[in-house]
C-alpha atoms as a PDB file:
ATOM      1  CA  UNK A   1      -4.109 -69.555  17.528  1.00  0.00           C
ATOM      2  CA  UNK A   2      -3.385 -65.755  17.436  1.00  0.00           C
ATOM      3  CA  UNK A   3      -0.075 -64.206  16.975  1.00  0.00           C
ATOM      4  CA  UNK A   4      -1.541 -61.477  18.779  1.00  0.00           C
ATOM      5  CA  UNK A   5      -0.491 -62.572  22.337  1.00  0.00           C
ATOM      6  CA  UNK A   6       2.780 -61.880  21.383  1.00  0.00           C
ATOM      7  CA  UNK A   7       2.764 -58.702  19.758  1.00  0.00           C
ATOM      8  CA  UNK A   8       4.422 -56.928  23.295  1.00  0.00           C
ATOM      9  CA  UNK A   9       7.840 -59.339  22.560  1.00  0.00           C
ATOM     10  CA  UNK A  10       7.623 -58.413  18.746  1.00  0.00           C
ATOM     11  CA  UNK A  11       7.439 -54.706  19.745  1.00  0.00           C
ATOM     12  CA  UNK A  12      10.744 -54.994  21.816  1.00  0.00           C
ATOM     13  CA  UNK A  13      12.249 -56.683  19.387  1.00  0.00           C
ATOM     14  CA  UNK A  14      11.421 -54.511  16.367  1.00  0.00           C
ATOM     15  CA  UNK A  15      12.869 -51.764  18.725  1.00  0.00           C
ATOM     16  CA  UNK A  16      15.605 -52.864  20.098  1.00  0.00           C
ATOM     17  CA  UNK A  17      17.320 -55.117  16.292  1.00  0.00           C
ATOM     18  CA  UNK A  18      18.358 -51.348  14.471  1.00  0.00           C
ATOM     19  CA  UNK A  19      20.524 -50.772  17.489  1.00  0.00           C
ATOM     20  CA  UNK A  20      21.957 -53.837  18.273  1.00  0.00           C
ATOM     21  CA  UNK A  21      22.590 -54.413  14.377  1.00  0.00           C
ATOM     22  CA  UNK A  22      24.184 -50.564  14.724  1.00  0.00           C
ATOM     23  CA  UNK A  23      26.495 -51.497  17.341  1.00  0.00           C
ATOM     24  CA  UNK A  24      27.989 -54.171  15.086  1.00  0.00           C
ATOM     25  CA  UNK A  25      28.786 -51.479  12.540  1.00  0.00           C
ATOM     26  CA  UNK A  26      25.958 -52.713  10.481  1.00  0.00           C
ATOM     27  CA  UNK A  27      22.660 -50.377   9.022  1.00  0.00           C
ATOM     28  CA  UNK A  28      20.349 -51.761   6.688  1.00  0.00           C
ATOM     29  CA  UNK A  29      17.012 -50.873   5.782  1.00  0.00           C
ATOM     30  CA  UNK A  30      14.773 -53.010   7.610  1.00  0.00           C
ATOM     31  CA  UNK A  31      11.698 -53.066   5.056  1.00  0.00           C
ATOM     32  CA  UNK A  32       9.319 -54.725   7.568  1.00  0.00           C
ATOM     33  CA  UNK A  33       8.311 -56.931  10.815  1.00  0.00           C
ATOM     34  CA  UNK A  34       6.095 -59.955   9.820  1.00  0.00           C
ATOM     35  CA  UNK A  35       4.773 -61.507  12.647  1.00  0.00           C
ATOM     36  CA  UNK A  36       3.199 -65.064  12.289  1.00  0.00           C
ATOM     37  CA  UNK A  37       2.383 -68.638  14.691  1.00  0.00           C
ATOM     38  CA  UNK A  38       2.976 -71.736  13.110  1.00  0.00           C
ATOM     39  CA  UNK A  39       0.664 -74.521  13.562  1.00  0.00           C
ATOM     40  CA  UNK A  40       2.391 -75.641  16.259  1.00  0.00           C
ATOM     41  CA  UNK A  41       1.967 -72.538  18.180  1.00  0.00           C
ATOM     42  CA  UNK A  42       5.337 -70.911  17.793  1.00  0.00           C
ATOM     43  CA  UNK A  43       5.917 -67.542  17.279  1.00  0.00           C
ATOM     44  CA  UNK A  44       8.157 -65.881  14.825  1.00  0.00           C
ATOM     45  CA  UNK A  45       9.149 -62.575  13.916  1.00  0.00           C
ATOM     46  CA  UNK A  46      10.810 -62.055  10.486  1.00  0.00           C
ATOM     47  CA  UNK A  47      13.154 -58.740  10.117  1.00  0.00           C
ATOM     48  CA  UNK A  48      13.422 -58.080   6.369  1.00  0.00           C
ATOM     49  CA  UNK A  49      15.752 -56.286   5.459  1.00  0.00           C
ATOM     50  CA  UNK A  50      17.323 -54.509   2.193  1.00  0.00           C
ATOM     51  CA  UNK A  51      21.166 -54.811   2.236  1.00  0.00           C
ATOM     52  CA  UNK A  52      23.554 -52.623  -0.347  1.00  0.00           C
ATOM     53  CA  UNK A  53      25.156 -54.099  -3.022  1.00  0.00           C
ATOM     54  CA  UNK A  54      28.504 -53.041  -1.668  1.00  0.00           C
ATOM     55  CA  UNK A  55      27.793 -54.675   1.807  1.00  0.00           C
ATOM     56  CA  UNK A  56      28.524 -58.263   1.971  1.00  0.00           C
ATOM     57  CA  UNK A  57      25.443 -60.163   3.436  1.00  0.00           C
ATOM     58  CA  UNK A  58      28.435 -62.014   5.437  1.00  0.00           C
ATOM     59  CA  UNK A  59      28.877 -59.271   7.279  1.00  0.00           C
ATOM     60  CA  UNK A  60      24.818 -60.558   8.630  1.00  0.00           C
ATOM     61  CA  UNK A  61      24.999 -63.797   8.396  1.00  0.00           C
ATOM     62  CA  UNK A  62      28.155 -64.203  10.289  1.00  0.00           C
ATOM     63  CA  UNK A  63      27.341 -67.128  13.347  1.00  0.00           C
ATOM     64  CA  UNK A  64      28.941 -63.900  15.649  1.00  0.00           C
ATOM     65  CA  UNK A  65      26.711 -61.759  14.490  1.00  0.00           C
ATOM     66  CA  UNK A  66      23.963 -64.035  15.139  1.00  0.00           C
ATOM     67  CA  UNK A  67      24.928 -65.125  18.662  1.00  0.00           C
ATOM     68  CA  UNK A  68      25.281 -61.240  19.668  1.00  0.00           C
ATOM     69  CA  UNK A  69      21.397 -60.492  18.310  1.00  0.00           C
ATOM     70  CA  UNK A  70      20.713 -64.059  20.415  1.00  0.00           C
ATOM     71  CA  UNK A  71      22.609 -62.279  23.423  1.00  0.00           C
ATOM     72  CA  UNK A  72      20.977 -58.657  23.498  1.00  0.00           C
ATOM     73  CA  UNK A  73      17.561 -59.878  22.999  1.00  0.00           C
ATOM     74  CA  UNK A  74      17.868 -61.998  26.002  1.00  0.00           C
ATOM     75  CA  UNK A  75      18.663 -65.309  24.770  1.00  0.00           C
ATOM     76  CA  UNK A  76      16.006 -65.555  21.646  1.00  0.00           C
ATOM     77  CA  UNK A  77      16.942 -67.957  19.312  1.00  0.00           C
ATOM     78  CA  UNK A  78      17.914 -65.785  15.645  1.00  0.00           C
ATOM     79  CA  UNK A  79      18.357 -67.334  12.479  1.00  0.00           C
ATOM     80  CA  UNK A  80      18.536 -66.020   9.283  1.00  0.00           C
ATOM     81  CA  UNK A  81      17.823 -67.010   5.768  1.00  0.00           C
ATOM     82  CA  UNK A  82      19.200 -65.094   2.734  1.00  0.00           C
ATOM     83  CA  UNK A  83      16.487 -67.311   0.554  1.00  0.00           C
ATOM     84  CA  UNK A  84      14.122 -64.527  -1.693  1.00  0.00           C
ATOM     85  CA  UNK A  85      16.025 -61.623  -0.151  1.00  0.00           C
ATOM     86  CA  UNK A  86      17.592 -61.280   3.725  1.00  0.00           C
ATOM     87  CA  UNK A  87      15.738 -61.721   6.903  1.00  0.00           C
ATOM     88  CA  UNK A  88      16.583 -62.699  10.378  1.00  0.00           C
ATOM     89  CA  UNK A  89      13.558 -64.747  12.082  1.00  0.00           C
ATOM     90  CA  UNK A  90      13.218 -64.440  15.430  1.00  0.00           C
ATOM     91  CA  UNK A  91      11.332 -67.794  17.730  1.00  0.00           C
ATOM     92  CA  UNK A  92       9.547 -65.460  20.421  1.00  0.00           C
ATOM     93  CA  UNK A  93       7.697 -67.989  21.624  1.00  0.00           C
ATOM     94  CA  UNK A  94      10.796 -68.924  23.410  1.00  0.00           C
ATOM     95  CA  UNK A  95      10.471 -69.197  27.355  1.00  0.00           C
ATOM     96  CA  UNK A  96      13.346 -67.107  27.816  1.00  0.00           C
ATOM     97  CA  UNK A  97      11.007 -63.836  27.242  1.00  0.00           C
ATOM     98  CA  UNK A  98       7.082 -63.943  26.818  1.00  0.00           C
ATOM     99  CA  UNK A  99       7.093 -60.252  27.885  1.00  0.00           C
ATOM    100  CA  UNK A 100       9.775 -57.705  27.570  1.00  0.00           C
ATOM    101  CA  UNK A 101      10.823 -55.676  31.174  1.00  0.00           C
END
């Protein structure tokens, strides 16, 4: 299986997450995109991204906050992990968008 197929969703995605994390008040530095396909042929896109010391990682991993990135990328499922660093993960192998309009 190739991740490749969905490289069009993890382009709208990578483009639209510093906005919609912007209009909740919130800028990190988003170090990188890793795209990858499980065995099982799901997608996932994995934000990473470098949060200040003086910034609570609450403020991220709020369920809110998580819903709202859910919302304005069209119903995606978003969860995060603050394991080895922060990163929200992103299932765009979700039927709700194969393709960004």
């Amino acid at each position: 299986m190739s991740a490749n197929r969905y490289l069009a969703a993890a382009h709208y995605v990578a483009q639209a997450i510093p906005g919609i994390l912007a209009q909740r008040g919130l800028k990190p530095f988003i170090s990188r995109f890793v795209l990858t396909e499980t065995e099982q042929g799901n997608a996932w896109l994995f934000v990473v991204l470098e949060v200040g010391p003086q910034e609570p990682l609450e403020n991220y991993a709020a369920s809110d906050v998580l819903d709202y990135i859910s919302t304005a990328l069209k119903g995606l499922p978003v969860v995060i992990s603050t394991s080895y660093g922060m990163r929200y993960a992103v299932l765009l192998s979700s039927p709700l968008l194969q393709s960004p309009n």
